[in-house]
N, C-alpha and C. Protein backbone atom coordinates (compact mmCIF):
# COMPACT_ATOMS: atom_id res chain seq x y z
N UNK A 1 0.85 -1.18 0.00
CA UNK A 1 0.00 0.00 0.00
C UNK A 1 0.89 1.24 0.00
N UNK A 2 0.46 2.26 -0.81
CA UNK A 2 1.21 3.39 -0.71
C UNK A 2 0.66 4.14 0.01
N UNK A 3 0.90 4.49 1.23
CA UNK A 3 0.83 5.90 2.05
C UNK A 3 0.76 6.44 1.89
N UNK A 4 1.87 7.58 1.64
CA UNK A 4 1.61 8.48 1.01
C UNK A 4 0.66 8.91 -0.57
N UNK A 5 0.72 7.83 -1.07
CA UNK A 5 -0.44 7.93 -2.74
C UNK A 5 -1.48 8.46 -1.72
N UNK A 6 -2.12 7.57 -0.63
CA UNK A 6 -2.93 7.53 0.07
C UNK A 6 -3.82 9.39 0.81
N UNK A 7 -2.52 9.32 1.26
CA UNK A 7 -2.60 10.75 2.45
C UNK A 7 -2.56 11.93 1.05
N UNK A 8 -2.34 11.79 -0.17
CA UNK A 8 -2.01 13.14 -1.05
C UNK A 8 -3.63 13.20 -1.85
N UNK A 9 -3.86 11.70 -1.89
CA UNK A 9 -5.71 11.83 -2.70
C UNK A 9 -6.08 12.37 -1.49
N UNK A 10 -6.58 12.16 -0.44
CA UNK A 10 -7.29 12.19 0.79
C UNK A 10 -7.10 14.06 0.89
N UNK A 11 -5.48 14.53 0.57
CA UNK A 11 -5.52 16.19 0.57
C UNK A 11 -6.51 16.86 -0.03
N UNK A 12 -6.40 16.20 -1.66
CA UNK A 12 -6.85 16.62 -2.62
C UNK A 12 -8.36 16.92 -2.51
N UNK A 13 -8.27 15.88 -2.03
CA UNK A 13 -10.40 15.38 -1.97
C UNK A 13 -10.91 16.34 -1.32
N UNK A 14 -10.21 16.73 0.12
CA UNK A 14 -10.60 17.93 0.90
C UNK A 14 -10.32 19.30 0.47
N UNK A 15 -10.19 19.50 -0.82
CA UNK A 15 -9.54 20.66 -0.88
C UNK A 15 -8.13 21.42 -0.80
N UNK A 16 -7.35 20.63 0.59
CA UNK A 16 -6.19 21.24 0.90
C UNK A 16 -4.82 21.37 0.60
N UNK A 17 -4.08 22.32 0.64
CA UNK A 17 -2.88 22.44 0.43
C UNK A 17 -2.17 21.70 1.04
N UNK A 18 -0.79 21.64 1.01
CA UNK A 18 0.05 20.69 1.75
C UNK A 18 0.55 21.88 2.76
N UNK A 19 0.27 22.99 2.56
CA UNK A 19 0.45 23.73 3.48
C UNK A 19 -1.04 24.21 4.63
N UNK A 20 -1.94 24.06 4.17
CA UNK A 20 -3.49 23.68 5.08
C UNK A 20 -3.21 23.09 5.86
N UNK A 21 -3.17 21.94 5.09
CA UNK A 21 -2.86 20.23 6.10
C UNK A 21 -2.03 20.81 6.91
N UNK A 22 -0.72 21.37 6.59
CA UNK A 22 -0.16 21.24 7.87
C UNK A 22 0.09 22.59 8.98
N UNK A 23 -1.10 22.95 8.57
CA UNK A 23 -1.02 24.43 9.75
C UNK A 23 -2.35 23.67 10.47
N UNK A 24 -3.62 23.02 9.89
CA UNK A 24 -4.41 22.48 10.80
C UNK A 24 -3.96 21.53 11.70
N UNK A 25 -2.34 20.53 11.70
CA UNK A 25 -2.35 20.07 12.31
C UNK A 25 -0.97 20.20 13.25
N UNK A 26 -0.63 21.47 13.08
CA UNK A 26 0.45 22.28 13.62
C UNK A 26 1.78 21.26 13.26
N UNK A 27 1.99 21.25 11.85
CA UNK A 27 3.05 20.55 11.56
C UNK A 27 3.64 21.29 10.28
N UNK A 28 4.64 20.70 9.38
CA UNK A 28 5.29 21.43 8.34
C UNK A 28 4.48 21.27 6.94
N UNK A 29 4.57 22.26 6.02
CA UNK A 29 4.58 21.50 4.87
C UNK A 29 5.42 21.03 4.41
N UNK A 30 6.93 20.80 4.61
CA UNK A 30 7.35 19.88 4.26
C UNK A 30 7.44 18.38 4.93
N UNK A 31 7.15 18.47 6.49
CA UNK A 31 6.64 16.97 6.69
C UNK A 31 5.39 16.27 5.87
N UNK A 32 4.68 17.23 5.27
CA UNK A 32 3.34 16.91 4.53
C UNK A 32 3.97 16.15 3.30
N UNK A 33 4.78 16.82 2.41
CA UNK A 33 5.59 16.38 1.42
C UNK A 33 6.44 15.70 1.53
N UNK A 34 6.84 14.96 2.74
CA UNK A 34 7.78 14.24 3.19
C UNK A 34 6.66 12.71 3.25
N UNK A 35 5.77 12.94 3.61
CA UNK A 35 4.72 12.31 4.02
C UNK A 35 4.51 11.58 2.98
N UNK A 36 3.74 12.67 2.02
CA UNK A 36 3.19 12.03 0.72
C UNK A 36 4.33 11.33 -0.21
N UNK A 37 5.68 11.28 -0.13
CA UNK A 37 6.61 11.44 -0.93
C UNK A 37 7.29 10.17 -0.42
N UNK A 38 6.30 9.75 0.63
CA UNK A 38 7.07 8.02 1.50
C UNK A 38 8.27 8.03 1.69
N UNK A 39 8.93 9.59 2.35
CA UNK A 39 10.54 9.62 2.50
C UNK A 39 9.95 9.78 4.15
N UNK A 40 9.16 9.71 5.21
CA UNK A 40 9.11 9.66 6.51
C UNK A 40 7.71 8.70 7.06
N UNK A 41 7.93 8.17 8.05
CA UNK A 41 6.61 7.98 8.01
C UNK A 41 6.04 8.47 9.37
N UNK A 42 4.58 8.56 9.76
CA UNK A 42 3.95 9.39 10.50
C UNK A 42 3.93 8.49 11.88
N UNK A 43 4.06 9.15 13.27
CA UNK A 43 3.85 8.38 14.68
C UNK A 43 2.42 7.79 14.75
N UNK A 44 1.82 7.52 15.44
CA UNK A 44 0.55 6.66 15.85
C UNK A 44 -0.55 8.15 15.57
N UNK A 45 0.28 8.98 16.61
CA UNK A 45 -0.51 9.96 16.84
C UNK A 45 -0.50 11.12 15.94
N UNK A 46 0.23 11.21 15.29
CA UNK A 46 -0.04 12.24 14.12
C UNK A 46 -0.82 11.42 12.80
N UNK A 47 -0.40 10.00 12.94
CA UNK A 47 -1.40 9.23 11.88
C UNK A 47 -2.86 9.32 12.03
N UNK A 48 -3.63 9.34 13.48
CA UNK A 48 -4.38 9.24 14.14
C UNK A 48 -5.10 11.18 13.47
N UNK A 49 -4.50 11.99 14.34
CA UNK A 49 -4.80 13.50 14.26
C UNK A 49 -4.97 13.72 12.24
N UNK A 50 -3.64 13.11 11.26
CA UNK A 50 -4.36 13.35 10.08
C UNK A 50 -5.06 12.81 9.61
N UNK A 51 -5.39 11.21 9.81
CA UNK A 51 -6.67 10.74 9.39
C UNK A 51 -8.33 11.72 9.64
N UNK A 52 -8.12 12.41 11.04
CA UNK A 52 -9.29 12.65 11.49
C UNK A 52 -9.86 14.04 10.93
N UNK A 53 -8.53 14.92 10.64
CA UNK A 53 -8.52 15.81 9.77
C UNK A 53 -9.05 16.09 8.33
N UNK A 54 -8.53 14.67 7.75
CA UNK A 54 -8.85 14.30 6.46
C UNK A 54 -10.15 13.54 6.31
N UNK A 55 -10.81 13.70 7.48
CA UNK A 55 -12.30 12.90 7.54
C UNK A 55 -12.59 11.23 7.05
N UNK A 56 -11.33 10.59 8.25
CA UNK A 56 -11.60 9.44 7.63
C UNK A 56 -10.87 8.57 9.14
N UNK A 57 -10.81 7.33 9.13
CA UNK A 57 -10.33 6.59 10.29
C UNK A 57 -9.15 5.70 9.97
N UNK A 58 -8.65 5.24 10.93
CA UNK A 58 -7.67 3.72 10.41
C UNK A 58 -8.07 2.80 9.92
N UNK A 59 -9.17 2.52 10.33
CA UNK A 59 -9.74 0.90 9.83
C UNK A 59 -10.07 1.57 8.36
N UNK A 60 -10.83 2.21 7.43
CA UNK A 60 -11.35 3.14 6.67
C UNK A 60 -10.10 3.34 5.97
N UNK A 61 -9.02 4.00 6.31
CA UNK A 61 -7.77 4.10 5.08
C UNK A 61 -6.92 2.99 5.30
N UNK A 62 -6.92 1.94 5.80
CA UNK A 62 -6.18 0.33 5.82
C UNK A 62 -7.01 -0.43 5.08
N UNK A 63 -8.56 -0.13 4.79
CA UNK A 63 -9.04 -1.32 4.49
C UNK A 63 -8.73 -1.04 2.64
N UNK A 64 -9.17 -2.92 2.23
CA UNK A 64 -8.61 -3.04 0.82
C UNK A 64 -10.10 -2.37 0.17
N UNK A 65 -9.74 -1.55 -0.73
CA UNK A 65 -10.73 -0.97 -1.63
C UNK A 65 -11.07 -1.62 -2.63
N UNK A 66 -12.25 -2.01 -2.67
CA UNK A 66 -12.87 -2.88 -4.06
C UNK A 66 -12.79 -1.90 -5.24
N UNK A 67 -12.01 -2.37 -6.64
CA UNK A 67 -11.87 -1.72 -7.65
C UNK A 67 -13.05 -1.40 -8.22
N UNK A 68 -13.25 0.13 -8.35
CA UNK A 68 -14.34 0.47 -9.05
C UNK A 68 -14.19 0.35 -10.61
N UNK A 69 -15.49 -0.33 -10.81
CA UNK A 69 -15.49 0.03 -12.58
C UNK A 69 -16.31 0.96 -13.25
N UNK A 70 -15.68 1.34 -14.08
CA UNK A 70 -15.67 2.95 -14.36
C UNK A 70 -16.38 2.58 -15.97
N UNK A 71 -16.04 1.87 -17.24
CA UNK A 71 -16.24 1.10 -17.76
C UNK A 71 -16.93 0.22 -18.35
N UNK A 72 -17.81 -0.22 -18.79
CA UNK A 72 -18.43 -1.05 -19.45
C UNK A 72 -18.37 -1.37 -21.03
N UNK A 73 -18.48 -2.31 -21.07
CA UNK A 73 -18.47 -3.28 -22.78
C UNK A 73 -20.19 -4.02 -23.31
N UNK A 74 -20.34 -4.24 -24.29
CA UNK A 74 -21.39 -5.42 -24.65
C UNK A 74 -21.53 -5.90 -24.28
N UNK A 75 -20.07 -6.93 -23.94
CA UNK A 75 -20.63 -7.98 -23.06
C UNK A 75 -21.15 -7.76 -21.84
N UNK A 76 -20.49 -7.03 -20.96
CA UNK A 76 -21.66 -6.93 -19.59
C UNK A 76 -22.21 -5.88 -19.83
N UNK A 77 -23.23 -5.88 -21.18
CA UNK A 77 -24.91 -5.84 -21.08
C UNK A 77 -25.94 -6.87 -20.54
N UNK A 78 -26.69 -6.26 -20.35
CA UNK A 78 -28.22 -7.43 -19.90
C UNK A 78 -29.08 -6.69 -20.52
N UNK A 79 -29.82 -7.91 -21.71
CA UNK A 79 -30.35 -7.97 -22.83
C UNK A 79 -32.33 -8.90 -22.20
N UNK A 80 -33.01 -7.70 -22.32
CA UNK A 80 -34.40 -8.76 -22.36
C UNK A 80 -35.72 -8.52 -23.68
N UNK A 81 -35.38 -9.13 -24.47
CA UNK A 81 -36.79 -9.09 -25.13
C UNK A 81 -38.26 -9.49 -25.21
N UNK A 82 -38.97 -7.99 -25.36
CA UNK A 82 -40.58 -8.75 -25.08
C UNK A 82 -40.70 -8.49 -26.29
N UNK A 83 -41.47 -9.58 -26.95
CA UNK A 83 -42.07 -10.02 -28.43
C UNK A 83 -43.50 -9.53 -27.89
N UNK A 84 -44.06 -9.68 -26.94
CA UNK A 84 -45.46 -9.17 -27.56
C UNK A 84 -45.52 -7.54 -27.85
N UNK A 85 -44.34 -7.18 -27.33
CA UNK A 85 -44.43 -5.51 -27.68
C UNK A 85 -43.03 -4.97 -28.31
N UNK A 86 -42.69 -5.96 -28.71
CA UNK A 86 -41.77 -5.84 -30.08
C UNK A 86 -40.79 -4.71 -29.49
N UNK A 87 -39.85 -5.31 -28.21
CA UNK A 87 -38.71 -4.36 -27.95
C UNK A 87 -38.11 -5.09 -27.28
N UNK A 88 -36.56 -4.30 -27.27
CA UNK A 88 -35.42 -5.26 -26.75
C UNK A 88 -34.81 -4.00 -25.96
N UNK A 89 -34.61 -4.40 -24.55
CA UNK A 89 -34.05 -3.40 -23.46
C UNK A 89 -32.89 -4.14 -23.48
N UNK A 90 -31.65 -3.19 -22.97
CA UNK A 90 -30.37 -3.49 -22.42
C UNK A 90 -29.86 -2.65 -21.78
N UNK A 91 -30.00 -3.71 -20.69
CA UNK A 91 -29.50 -2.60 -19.22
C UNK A 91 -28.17 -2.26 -19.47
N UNK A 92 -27.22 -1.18 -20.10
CA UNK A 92 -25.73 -1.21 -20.13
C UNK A 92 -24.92 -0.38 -19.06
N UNK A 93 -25.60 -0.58 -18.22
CA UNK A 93 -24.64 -0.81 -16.83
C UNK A 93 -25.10 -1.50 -15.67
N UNK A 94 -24.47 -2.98 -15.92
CA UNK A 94 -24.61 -3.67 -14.59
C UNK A 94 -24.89 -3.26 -13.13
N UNK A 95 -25.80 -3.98 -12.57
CA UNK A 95 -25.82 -3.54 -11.14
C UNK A 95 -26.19 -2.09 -10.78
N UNK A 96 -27.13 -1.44 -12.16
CA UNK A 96 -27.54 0.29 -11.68
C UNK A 96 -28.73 0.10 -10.80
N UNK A 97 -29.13 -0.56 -10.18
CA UNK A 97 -29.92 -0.33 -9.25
C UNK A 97 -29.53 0.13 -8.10
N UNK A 98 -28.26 0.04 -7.92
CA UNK A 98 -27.20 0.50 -6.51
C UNK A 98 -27.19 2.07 -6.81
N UNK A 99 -27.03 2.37 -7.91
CA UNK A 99 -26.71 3.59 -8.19
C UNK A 99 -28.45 4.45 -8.20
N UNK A 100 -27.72 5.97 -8.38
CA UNK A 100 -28.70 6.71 -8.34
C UNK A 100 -30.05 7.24 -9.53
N UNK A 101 -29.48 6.81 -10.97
CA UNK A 101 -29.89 6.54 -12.17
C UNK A 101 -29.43 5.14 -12.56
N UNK A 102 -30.44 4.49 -13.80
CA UNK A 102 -30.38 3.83 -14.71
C UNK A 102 -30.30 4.32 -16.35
N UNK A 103 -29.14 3.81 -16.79
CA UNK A 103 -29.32 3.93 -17.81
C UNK A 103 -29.90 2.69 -18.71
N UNK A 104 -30.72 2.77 -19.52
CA UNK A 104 -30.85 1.44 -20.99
C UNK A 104 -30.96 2.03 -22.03
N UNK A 105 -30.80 1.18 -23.06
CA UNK A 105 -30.72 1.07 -24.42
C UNK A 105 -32.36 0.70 -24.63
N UNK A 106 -33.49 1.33 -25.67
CA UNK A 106 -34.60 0.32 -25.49
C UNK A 106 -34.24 0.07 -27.51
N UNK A 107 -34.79 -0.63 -27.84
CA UNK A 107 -35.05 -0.76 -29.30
C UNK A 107 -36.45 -1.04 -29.97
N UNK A 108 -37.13 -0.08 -30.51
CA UNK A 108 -38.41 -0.62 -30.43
C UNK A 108 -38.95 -0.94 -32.35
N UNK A 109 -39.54 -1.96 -32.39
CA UNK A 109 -39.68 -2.18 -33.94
C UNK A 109 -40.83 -1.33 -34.21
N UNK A 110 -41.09 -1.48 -35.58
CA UNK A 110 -42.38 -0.60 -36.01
C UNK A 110 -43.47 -0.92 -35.46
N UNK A 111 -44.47 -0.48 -34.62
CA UNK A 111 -45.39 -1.11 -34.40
C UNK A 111 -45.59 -1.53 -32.67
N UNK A 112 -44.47 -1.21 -32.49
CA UNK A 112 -43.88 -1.84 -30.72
C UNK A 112 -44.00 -0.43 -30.16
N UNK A 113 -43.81 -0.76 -28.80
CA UNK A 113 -43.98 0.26 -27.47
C UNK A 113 -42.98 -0.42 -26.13
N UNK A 114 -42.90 0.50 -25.47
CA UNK A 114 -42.44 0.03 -24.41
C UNK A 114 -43.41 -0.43 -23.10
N UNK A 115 -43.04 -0.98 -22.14
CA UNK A 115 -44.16 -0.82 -20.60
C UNK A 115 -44.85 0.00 -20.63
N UNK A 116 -45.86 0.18 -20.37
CA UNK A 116 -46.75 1.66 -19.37
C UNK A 116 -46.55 1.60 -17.88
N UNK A 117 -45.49 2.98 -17.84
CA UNK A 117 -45.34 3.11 -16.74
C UNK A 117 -46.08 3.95 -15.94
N UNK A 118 -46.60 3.10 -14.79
CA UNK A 118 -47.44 3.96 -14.03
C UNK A 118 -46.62 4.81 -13.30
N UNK A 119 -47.48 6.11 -12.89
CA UNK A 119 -46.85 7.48 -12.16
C UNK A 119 -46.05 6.82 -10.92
N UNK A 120 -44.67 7.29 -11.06
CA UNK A 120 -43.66 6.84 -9.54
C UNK A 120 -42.85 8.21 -9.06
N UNK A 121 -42.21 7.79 -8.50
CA UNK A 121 -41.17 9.67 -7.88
C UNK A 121 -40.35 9.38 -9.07
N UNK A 122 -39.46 10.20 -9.73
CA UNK A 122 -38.73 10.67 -9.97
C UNK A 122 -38.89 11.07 -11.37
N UNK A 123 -37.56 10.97 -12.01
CA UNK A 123 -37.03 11.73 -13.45
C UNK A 123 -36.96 10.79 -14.85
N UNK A 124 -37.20 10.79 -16.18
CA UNK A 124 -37.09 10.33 -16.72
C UNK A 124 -36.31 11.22 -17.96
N UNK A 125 -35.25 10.88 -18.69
CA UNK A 125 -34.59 11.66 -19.56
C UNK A 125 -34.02 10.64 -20.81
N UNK A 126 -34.22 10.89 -22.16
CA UNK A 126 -34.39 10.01 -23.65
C UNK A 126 -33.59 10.72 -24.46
N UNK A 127 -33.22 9.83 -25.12
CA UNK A 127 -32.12 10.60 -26.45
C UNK A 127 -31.94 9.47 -27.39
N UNK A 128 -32.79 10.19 -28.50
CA UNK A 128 -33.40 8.80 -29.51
C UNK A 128 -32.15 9.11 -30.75
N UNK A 129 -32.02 8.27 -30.50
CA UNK A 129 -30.43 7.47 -31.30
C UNK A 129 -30.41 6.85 -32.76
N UNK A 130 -32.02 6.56 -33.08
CA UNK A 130 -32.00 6.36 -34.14
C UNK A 130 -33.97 6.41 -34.74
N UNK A 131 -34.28 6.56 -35.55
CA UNK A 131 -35.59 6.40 -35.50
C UNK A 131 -36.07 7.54 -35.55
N UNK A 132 -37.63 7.44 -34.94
CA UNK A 132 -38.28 8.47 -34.29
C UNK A 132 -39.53 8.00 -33.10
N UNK A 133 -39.99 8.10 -32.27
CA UNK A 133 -40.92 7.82 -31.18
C UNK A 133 -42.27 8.65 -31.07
N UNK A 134 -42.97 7.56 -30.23
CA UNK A 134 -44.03 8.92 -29.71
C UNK A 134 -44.07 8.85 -28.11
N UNK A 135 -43.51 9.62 -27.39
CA UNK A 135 -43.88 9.63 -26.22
C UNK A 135 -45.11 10.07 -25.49
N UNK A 136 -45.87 8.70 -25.00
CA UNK A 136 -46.96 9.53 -24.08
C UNK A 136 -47.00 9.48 -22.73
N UNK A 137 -47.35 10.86 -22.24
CA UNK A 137 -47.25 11.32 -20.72
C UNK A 137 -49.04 11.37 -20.81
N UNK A 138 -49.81 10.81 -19.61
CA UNK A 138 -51.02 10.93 -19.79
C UNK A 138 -51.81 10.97 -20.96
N UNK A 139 -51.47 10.16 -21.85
CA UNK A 139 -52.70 10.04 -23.14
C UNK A 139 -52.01 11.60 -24.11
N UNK A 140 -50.99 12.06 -23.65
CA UNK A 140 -50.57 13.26 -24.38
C UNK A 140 -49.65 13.02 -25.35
N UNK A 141 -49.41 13.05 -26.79
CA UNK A 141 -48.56 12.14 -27.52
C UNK A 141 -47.69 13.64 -28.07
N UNK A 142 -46.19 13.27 -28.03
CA UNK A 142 -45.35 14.03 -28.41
C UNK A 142 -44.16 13.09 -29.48
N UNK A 143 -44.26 13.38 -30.88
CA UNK A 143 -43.42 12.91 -31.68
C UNK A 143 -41.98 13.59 -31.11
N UNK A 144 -41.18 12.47 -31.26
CA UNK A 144 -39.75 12.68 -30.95
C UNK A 144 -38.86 12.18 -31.88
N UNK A 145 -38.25 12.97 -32.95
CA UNK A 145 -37.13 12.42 -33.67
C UNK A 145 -35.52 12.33 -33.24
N UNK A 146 -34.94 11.64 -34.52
CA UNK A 146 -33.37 11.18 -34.13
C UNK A 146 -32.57 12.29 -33.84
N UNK A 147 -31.80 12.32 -32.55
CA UNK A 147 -31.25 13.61 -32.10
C UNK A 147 -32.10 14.24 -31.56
N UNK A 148 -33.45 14.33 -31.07
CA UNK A 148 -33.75 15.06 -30.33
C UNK A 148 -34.14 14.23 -28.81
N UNK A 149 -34.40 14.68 -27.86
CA UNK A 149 -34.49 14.85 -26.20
C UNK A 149 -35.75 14.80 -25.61
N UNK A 150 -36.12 13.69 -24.70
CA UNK A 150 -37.33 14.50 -23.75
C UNK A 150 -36.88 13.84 -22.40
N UNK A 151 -37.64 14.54 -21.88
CA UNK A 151 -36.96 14.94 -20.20
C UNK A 151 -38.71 15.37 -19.36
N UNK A 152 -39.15 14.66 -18.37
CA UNK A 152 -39.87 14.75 -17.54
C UNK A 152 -40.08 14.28 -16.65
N UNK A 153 -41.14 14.37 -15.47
CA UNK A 153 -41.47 13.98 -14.30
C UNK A 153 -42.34 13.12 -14.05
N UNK A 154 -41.65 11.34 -13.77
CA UNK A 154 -42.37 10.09 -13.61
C UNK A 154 -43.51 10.41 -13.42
N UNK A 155 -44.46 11.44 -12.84
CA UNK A 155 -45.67 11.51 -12.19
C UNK A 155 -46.90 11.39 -12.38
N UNK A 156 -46.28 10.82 -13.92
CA UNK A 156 -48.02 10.54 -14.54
C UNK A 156 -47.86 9.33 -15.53
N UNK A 157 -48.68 8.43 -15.76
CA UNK A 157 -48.59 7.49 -16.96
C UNK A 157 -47.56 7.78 -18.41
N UNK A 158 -46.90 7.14 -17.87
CA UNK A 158 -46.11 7.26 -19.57
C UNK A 158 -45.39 5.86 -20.34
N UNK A 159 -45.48 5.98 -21.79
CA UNK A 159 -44.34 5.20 -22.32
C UNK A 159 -44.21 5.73 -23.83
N UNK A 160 -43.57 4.84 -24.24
CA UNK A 160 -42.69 5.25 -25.54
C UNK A 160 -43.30 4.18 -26.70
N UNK A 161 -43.75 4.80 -27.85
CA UNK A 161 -44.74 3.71 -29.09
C UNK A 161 -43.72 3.97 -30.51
N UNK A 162 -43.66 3.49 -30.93
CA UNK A 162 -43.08 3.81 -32.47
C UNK A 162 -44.20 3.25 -33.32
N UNK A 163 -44.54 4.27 -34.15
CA UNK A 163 -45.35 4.08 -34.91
C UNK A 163 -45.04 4.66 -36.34
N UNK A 164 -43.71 4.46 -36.53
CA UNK A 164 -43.01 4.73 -38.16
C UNK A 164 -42.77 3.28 -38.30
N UNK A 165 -42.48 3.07 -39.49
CA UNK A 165 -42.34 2.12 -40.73
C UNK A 165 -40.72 1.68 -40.32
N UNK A 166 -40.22 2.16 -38.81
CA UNK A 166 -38.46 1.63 -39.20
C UNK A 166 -38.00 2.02 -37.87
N UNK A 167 -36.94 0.78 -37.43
CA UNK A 167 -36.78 0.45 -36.28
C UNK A 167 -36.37 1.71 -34.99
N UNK A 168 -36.63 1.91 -34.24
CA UNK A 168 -36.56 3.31 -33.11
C UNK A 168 -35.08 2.39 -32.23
N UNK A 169 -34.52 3.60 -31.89
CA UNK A 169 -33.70 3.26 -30.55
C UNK A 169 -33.18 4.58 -29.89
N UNK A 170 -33.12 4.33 -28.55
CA UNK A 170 -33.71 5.27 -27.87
C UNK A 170 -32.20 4.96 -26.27
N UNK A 171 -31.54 6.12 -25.63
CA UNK A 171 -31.22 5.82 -24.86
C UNK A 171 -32.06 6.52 -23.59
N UNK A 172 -32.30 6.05 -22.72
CA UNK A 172 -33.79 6.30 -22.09
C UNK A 172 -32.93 6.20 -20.23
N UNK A 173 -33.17 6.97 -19.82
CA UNK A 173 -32.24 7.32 -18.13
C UNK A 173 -33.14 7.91 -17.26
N UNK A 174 -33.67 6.55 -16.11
CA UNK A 174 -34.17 7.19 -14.87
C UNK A 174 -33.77 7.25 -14.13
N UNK A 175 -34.41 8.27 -12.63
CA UNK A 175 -33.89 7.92 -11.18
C UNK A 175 -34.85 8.28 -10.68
N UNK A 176 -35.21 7.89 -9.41
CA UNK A 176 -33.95 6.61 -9.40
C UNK A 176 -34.26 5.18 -10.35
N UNK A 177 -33.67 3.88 -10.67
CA UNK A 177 -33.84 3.30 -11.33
C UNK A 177 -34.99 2.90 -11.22
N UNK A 178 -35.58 2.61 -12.16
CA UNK A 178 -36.98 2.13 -12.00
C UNK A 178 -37.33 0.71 -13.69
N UNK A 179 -36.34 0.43 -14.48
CA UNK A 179 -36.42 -0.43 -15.54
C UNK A 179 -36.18 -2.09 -15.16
């Protein structure tokens, strides 16, 4: 583990200088840079005083950090098609239910629609990628072509119909997740 890598993100994150850091904890900036630079290393108690500074604990900057993935490919898509309404969703980012949005892919054939979603909390935001759509919010139908956007508030009945002659696709982002 690098220490210092450690103690110089942890500066950063807070804002502070290497000279902050070390007037809040009545020390040098160059022990700070000595610090980060893994040419000294820190007593119990100054490890203790900058962890607490830097808003964080021992157990908390010792423990092993699960690699975040930042990332995604095709393959970890998740792919479901409904044939009676002639569309193919793909969730392309694993595991967004943890997170605060969902993103999917929907694809809808001529003639197809998506769910009707009944009114829930939050946001819904579309960016039709290929095609053209009709979005309805309450029985209210708004044509949406390729390159253009809609953006509204779950709070009322809605879904997405294609009713042109040629296949729609649509990247379609709620929150919180709700697909």
């Amino acid at each position: 583990m690098d220490i210092g890598k450690k103690i110089r993100a942890l500066r950063l994150g807070n804002s502070l200088t290497q000279e902050e850091l070390a007037n809040r904890l009545e020390l040098t900036k160059g022990y700070i840079s000595q610090l980060e630079n893994n040419l000294t290393s820190p007593s119990m108690q100054t490890l203790f005083a900058l962890l607490e500074v830097l808003g964080t604990d021992v157990h908390e900057f010792f423990s092993k950090e699960e690699e975040q993935t930042y990332v995604y490919k095709k393959e970890d898509f998740n792919e479901k098609e409904n044939l009676e309404l002639k569309h193919i969703i793909s969730w392309i980012v694993p595991n967004a239910l943890k997170y605060e949005m969902e993103p999917i892919l929907i694809d809808i054939e001529p003639g197809g629609q998506s769910v009707i979603d009944d009114p829930h909390p939050g946001e819904e935001f579309g960016y039709i990628l290929e095609g053209q759509i009709t979005l309805v919010i309450n029985k209210k139908r708004y044509i949406i072509r390729k390159g253009e956007t809609f953006y509204y508030l779950a709070n009322k009945e809605h879904y997405l119909l294609n009713n042109s002659n040629q296949n729609a696709k649509v990247l379609w982002i709620s929150t919180p997740p709700m697909f």
